[in-house]
C-alpha atoms as a PDB file:
ATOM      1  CA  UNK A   1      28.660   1.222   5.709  1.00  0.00           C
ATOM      2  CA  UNK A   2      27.355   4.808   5.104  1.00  0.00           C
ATOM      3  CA  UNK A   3      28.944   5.570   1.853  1.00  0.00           C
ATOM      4  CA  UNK A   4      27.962   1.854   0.772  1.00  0.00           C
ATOM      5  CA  UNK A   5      24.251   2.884   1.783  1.00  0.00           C
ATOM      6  CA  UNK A   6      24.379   5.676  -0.273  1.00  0.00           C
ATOM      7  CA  UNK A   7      25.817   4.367  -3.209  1.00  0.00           C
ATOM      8  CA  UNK A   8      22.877   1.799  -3.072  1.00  0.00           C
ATOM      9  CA  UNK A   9      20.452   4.527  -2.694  1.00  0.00           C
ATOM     10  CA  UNK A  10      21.688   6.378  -6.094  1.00  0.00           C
ATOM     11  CA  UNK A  11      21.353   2.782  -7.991  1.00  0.00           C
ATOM     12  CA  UNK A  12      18.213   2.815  -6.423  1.00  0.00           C
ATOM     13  CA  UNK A  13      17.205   6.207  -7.720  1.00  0.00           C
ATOM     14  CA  UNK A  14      18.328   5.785 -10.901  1.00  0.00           C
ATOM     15  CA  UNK A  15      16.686   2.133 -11.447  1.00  0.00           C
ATOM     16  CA  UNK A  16      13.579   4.317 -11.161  1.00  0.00           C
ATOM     17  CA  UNK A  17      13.369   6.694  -9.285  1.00  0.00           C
ATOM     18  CA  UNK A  18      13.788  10.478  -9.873  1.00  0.00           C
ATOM     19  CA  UNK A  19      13.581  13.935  -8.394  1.00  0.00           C
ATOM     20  CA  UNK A  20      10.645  16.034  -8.899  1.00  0.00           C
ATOM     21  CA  UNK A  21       7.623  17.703  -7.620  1.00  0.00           C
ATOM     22  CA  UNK A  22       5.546  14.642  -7.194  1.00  0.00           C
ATOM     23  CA  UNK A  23       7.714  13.072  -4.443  1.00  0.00           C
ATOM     24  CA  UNK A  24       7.108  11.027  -2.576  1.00  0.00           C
ATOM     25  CA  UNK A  25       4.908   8.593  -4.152  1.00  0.00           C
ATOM     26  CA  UNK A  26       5.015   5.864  -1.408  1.00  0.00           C
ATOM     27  CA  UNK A  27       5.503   5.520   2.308  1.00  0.00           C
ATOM     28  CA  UNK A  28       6.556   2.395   4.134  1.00  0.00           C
ATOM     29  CA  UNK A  29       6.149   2.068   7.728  1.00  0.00           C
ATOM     30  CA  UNK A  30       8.110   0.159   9.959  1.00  0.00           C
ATOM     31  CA  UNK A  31       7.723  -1.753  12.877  1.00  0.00           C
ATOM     32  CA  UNK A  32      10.090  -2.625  15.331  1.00  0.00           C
ATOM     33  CA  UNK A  33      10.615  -3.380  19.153  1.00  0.00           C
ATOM     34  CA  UNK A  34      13.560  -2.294  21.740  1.00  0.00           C
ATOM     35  CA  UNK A  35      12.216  -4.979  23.951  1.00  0.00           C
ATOM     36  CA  UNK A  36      12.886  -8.470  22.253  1.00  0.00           C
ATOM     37  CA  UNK A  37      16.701 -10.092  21.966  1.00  0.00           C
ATOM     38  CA  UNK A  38      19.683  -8.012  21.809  1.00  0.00           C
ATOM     39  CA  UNK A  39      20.217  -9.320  18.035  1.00  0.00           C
ATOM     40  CA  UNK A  40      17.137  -8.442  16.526  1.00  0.00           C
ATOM     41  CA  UNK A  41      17.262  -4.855  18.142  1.00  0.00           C
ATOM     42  CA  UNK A  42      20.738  -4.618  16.575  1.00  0.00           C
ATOM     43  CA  UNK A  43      19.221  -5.577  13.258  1.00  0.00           C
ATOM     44  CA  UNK A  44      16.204  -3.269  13.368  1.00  0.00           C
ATOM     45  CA  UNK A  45      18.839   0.224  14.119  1.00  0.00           C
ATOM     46  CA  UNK A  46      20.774  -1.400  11.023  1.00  0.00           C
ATOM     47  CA  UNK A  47      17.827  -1.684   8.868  1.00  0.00           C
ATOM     48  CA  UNK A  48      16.147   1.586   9.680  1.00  0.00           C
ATOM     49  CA  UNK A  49      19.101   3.153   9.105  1.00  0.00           C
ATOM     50  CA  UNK A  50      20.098   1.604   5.778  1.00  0.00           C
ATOM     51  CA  UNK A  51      16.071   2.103   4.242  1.00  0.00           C
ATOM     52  CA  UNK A  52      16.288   5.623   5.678  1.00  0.00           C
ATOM     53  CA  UNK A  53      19.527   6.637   3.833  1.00  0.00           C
ATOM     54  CA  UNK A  54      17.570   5.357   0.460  1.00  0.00           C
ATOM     55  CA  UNK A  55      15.022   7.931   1.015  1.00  0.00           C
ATOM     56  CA  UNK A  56      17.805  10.554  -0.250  1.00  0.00           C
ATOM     57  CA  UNK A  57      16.541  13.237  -2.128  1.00  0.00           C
ATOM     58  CA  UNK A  58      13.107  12.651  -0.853  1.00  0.00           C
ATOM     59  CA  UNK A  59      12.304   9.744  -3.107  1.00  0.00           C
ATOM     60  CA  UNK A  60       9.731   8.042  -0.236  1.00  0.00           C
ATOM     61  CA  UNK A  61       8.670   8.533   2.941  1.00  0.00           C
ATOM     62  CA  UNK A  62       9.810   5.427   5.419  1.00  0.00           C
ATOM     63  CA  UNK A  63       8.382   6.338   8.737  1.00  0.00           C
ATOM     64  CA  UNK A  64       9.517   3.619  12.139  1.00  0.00           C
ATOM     65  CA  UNK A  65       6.993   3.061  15.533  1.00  0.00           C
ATOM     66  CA  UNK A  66       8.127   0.862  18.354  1.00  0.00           C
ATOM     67  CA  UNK A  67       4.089   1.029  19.230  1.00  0.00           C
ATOM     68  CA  UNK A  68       2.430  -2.299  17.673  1.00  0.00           C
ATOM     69  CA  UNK A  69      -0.682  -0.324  18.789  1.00  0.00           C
ATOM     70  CA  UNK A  70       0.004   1.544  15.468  1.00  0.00           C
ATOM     71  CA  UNK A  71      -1.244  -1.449  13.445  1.00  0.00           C
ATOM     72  CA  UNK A  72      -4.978  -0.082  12.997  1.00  0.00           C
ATOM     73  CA  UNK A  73      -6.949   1.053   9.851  1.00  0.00           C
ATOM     74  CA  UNK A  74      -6.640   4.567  10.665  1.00  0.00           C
ATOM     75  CA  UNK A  75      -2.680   4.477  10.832  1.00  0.00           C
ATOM     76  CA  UNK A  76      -2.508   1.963   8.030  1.00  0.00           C
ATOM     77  CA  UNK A  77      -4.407   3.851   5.164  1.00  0.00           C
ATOM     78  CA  UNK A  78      -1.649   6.366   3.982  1.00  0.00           C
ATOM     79  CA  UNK A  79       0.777   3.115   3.858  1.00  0.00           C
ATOM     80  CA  UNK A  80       2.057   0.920   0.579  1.00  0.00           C
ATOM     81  CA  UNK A  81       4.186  -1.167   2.629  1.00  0.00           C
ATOM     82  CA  UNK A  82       3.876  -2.334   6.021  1.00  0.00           C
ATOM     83  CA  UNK A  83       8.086  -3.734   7.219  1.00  0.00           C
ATOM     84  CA  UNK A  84       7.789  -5.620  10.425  1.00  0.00           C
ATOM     85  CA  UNK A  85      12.095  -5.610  11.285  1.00  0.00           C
ATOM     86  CA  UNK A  86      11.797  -7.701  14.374  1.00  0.00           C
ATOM     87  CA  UNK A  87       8.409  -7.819  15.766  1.00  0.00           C
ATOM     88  CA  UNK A  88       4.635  -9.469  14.769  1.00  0.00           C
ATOM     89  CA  UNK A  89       1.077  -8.373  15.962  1.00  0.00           C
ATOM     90  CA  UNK A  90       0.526  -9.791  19.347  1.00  0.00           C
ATOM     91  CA  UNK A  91      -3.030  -9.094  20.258  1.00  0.00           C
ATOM     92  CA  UNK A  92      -6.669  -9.938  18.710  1.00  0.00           C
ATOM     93  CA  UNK A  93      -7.542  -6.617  17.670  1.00  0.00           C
ATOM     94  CA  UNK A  94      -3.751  -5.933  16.091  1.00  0.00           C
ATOM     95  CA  UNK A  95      -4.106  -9.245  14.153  1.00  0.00           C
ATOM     96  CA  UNK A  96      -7.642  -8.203  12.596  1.00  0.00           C
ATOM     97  CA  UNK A  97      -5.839  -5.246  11.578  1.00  0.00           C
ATOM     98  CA  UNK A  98      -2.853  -6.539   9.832  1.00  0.00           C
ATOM     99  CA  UNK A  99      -5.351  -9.252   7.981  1.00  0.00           C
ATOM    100  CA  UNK A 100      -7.668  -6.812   6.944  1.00  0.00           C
ATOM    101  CA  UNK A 101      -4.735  -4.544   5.801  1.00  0.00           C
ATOM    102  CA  UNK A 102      -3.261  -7.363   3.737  1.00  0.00           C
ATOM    103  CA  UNK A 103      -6.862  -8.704   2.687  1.00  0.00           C
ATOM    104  CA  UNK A 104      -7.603  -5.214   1.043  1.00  0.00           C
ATOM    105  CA  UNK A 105      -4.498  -5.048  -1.134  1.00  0.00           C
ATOM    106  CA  UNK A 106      -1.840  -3.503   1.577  1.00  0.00           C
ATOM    107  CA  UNK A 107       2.161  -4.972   1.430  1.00  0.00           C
ATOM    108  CA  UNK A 108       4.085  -6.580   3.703  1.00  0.00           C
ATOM    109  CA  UNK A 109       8.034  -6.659   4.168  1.00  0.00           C
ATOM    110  CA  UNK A 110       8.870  -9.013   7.078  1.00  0.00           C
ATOM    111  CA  UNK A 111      11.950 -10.068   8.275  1.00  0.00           C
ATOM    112  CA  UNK A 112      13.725 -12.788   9.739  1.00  0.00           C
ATOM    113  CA  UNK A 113      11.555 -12.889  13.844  1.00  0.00           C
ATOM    114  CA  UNK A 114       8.559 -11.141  11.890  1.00  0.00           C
ATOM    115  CA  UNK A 115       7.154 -14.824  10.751  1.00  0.00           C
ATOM    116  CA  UNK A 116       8.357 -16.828  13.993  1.00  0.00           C
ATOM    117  CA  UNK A 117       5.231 -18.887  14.697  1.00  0.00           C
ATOM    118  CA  UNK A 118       4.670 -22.060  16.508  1.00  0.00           C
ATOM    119  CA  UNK A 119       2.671 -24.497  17.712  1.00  0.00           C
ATOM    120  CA  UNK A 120       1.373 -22.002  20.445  1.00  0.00           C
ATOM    121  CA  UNK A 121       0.986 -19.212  18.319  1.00  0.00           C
ATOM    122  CA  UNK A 122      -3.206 -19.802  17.477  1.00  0.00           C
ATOM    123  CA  UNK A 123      -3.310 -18.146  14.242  1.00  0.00           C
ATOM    124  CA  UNK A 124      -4.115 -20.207  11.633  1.00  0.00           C
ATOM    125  CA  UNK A 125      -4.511 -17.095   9.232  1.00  0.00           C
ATOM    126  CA  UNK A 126      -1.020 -16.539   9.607  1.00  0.00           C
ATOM    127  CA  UNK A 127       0.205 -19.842   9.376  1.00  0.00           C
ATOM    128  CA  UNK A 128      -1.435 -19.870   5.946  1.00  0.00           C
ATOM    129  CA  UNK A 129      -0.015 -16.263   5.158  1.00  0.00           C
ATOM    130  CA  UNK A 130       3.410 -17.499   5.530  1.00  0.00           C
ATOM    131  CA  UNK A 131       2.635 -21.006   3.498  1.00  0.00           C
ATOM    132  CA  UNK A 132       1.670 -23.364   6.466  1.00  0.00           C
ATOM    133  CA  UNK A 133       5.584 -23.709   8.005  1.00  0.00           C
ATOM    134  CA  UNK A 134       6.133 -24.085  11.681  1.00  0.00           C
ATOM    135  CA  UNK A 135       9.229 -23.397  12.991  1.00  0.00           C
ATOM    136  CA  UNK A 136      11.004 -26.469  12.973  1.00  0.00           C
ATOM    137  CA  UNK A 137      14.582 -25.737  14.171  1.00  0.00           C
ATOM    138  CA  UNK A 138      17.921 -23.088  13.682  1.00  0.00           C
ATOM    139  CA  UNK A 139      21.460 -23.184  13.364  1.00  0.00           C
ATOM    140  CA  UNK A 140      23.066 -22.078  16.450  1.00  0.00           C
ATOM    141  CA  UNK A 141      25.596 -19.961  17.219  1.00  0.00           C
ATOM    142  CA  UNK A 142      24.824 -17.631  14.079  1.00  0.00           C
ATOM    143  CA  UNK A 143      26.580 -18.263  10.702  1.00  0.00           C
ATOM    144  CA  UNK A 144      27.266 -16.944   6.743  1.00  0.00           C
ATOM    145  CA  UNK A 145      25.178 -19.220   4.348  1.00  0.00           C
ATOM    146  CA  UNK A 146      25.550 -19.985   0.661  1.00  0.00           C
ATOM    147  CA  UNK A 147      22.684 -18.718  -0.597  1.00  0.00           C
ATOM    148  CA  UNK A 148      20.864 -20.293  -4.069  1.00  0.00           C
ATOM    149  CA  UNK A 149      18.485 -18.593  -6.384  1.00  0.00           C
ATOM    150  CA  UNK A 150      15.058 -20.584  -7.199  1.00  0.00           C
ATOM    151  CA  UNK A 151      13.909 -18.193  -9.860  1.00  0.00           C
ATOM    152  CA  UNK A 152      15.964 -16.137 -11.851  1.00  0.00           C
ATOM    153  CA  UNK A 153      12.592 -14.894 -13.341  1.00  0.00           C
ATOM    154  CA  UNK A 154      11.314 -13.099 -10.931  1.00  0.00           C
ATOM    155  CA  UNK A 155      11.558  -9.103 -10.317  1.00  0.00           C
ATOM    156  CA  UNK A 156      13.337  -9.817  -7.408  1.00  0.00           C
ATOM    157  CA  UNK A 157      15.815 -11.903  -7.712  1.00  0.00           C
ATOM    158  CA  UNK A 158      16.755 -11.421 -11.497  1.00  0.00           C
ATOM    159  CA  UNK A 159      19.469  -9.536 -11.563  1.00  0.00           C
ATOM    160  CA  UNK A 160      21.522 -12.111  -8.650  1.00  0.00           C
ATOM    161  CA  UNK A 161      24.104 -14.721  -9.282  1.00  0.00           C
ATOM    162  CA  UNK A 162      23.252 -18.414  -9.009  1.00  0.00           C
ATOM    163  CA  UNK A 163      24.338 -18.096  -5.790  1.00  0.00           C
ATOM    164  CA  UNK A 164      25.914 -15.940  -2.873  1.00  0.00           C
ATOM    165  CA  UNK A 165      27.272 -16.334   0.118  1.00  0.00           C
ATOM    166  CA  UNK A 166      24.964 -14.495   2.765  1.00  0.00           C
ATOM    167  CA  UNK A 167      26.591 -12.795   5.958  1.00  0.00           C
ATOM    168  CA  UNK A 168      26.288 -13.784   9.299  1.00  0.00           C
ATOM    169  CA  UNK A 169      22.854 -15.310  10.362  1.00  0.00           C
ATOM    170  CA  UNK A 170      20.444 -17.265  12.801  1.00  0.00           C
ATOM    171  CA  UNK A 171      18.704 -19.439   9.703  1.00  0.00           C
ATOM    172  CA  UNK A 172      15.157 -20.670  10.507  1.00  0.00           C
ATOM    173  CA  UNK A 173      13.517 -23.890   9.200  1.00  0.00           C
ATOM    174  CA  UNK A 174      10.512 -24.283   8.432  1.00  0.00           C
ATOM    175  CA  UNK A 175       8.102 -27.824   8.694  1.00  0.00           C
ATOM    176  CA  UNK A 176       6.552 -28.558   5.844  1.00  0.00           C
ATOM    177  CA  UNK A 177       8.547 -26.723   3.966  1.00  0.00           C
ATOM    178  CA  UNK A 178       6.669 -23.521   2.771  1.00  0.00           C
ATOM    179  CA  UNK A 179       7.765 -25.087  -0.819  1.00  0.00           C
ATOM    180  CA  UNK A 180       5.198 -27.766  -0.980  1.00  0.00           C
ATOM    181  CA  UNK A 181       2.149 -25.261  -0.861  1.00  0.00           C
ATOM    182  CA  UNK A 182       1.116 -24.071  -4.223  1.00  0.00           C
ATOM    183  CA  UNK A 183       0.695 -20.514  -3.283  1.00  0.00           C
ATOM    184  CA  UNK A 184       4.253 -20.108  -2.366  1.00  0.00           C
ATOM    185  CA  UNK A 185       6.720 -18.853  -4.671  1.00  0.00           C
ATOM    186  CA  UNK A 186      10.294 -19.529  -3.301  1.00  0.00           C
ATOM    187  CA  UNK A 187      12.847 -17.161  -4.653  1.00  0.00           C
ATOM    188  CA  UNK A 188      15.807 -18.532  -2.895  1.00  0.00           C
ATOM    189  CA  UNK A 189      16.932 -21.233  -0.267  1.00  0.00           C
ATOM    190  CA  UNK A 190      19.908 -22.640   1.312  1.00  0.00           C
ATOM    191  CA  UNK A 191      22.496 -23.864  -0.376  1.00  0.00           C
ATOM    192  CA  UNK A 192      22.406 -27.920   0.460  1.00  0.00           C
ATOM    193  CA  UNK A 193      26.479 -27.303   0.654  1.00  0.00           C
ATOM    194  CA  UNK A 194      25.647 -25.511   3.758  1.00  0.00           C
ATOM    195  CA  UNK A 195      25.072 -28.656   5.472  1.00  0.00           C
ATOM    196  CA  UNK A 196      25.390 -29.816   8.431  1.00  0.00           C
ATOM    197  CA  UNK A 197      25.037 -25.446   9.260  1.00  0.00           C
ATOM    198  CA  UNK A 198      25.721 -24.833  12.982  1.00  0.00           C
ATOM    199  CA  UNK A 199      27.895 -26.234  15.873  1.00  0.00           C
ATOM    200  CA  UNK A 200      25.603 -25.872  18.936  1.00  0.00           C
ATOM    201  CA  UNK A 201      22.074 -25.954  16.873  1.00  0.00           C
ATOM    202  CA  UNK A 202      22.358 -27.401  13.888  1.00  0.00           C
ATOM    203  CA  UNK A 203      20.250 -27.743  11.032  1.00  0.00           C
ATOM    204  CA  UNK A 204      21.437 -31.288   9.377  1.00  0.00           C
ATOM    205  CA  UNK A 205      19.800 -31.378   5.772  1.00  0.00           C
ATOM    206  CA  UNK A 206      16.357 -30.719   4.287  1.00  0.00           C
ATOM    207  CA  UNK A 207      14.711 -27.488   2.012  1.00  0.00           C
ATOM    208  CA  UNK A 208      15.000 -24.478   3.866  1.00  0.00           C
ATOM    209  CA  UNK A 209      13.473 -21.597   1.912  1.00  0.00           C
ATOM    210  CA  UNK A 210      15.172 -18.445   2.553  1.00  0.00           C
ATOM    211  CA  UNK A 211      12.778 -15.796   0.412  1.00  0.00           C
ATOM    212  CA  UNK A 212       9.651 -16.031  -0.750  1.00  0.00           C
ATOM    213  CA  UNK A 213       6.327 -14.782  -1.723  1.00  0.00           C
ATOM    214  CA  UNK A 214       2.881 -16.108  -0.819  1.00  0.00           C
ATOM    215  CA  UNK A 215       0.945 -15.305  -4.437  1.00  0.00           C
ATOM    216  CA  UNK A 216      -2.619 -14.852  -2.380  1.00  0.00           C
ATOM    217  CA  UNK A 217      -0.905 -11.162  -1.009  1.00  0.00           C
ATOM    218  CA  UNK A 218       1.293  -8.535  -1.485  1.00  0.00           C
ATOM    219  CA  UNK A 219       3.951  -9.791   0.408  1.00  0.00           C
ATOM    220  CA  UNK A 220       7.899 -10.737   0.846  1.00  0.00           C
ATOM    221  CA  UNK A 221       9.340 -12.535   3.578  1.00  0.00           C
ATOM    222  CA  UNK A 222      13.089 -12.989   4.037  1.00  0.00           C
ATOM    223  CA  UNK A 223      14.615 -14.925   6.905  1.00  0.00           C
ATOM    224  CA  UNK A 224      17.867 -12.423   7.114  1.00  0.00           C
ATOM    225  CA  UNK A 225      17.369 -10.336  10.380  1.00  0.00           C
ATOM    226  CA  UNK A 226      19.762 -11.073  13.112  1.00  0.00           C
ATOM    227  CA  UNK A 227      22.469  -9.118  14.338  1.00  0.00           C
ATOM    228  CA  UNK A 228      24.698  -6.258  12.811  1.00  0.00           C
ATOM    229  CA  UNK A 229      26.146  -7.920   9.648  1.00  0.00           C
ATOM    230  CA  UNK A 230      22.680  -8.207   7.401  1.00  0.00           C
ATOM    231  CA  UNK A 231      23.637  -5.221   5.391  1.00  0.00           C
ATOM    232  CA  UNK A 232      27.602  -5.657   4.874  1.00  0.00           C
ATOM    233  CA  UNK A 233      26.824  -7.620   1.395  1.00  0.00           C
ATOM    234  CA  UNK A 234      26.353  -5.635  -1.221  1.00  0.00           C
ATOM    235  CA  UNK A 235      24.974  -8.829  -3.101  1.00  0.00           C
ATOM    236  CA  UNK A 236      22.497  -9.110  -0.606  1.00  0.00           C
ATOM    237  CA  UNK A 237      21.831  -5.480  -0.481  1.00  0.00           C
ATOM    238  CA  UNK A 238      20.564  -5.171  -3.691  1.00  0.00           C
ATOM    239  CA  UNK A 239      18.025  -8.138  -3.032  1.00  0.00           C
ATOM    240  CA  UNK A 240      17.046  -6.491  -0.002  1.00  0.00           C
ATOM    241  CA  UNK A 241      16.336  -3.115  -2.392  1.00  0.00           C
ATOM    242  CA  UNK A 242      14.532  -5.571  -5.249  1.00  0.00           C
ATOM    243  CA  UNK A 243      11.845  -6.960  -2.601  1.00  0.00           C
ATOM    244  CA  UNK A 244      11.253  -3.653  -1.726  1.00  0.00           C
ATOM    245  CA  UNK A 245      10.567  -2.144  -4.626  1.00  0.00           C
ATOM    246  CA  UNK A 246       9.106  -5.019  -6.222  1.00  0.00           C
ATOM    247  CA  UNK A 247       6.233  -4.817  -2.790  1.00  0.00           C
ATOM    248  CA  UNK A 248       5.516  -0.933  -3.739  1.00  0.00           C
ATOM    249  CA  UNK A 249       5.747  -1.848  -7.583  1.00  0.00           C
ATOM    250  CA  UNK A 250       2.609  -4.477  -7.192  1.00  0.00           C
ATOM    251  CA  UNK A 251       0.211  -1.531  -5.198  1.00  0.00           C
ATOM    252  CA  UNK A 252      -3.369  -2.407  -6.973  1.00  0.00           C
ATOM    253  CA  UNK A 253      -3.252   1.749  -6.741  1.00  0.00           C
ATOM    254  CA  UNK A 254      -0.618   1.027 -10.019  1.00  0.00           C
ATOM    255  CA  UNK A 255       3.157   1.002 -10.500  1.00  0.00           C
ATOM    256  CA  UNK A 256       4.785   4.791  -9.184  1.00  0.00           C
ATOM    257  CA  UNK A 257       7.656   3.824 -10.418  1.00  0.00           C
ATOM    258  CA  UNK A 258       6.327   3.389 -13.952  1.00  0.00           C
ATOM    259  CA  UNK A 259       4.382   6.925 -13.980  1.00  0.00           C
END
């Protein structure tokens, strides 16, 4: 997977980034926890190491904490992008944080666990953040999708296929669908061929966004994120690498990589 990494991270250099003095022109930090299931840790040492091997030749700076304590104003200042890999602010004074971050024109990159929320979780900020979707239900035990693009127009996903086959993944679903609120821009979904996806768990039918936007912030949210095959697709890879850069591209502070 290393020399797959790598080849990513020259694409990704020369799509526009290049060497010189000025490096680095954004920093992303990541947050993660060694405390939560087995897959999602799995997923997080995969995805720090595969946005770490893009930094080659010092293109960004993409910094990790396992401390959620780190989500405060002072930390968050020097950050473009905030990544949450398999983790979400627990407590009061971490969620005024993260909203005030995101209020004030910060990015978010959140994965798969990062926008579990449910009818316990009491924060209806962050239920509008993601679109207004519970979660509903999952496909159990974990399974490769088909994958379709919603819209070929955007940064992100313009440069996929009509479709892809996604590795293995849990799949989350999400009631109402984060589709029917206006302020959501759904980039791509599950394939209805998928279904009925699962054998224990099983999600039967029904939109189930996959990637999307919410318009109101300078955010992505994908629902990849569990276990040690997210990155062996180099179709998905390059998505991954899109909502990314597309996040740091849309900084109110302007475009670095159009300087």
């Amino acid at each position: 997977m290393k020399l797959k990494n790598l080849f990513l991270a020259g694409l990704f250099l020369l799509a526009g980034l290049s060497v010189s003095a000025q490096f680095p022109r954004f920093k992303v930090l990541a947050f993660y926890s060694e405390h939560v299931e087995s897959a999602h840790v799995e997923f997080a040492e995969e995805a720090i190491q595969f946005f770490q091997e893009l930094t080659v030749g010092n293109g960004f700076v993409f910094d990790t904490t396992s401390n959620m304590s780190d989500l405060n104003a002072e930390k968050l200042k020097d950050y473009s992008v905030i990544m949450m890999l398999n983790d979400f602010p627990h407590s009061e004074k971490q969620r005024q944080a993260f909203r005030e971050y995101m209020e004030n024109g910060g990015g978010w990159y959140g994965f798969h666990v990062a926008a579990y929320n449910d009818r316990s979780t009491n924060w209806p900020w962050f239920l509008d953040f993601l679109g207004g979707g519970v979660f509903w239900r999952n496909n159990w035990p974990p399974m490769p999708a088909k994958v379709v693009v919603d819209n070929h127009n955007h940064p992100v996903t313009k440069s996929l296929p009509e479709a892809f086959m996604s590795p293995i993944n849990e799949w989350y679903q999400w009631k109402p669908s984060p589709r029917q609120n206006p302020d959501i821009e759904v980039l791509a979904s599950l394939s209805m061929d998928n279904y009925p996806l699962g054998l224990k768990d099983i999600i039967p039918d029904s939109d189930c966004p996959v990637v999307w936007t919410n318009k109101k912030y300078r955010m992505i949210y994908m629902n990849m994120g569990h276990g040690t095959r997210i990155f062996s697709d180099p179709t998905q890879n390059a998505l991954i690498i899109a909502g990314l850069r597309w996040v740091v591209a849309t900084d109110e502070k302007g475009n670095v990589f159009g300087k």
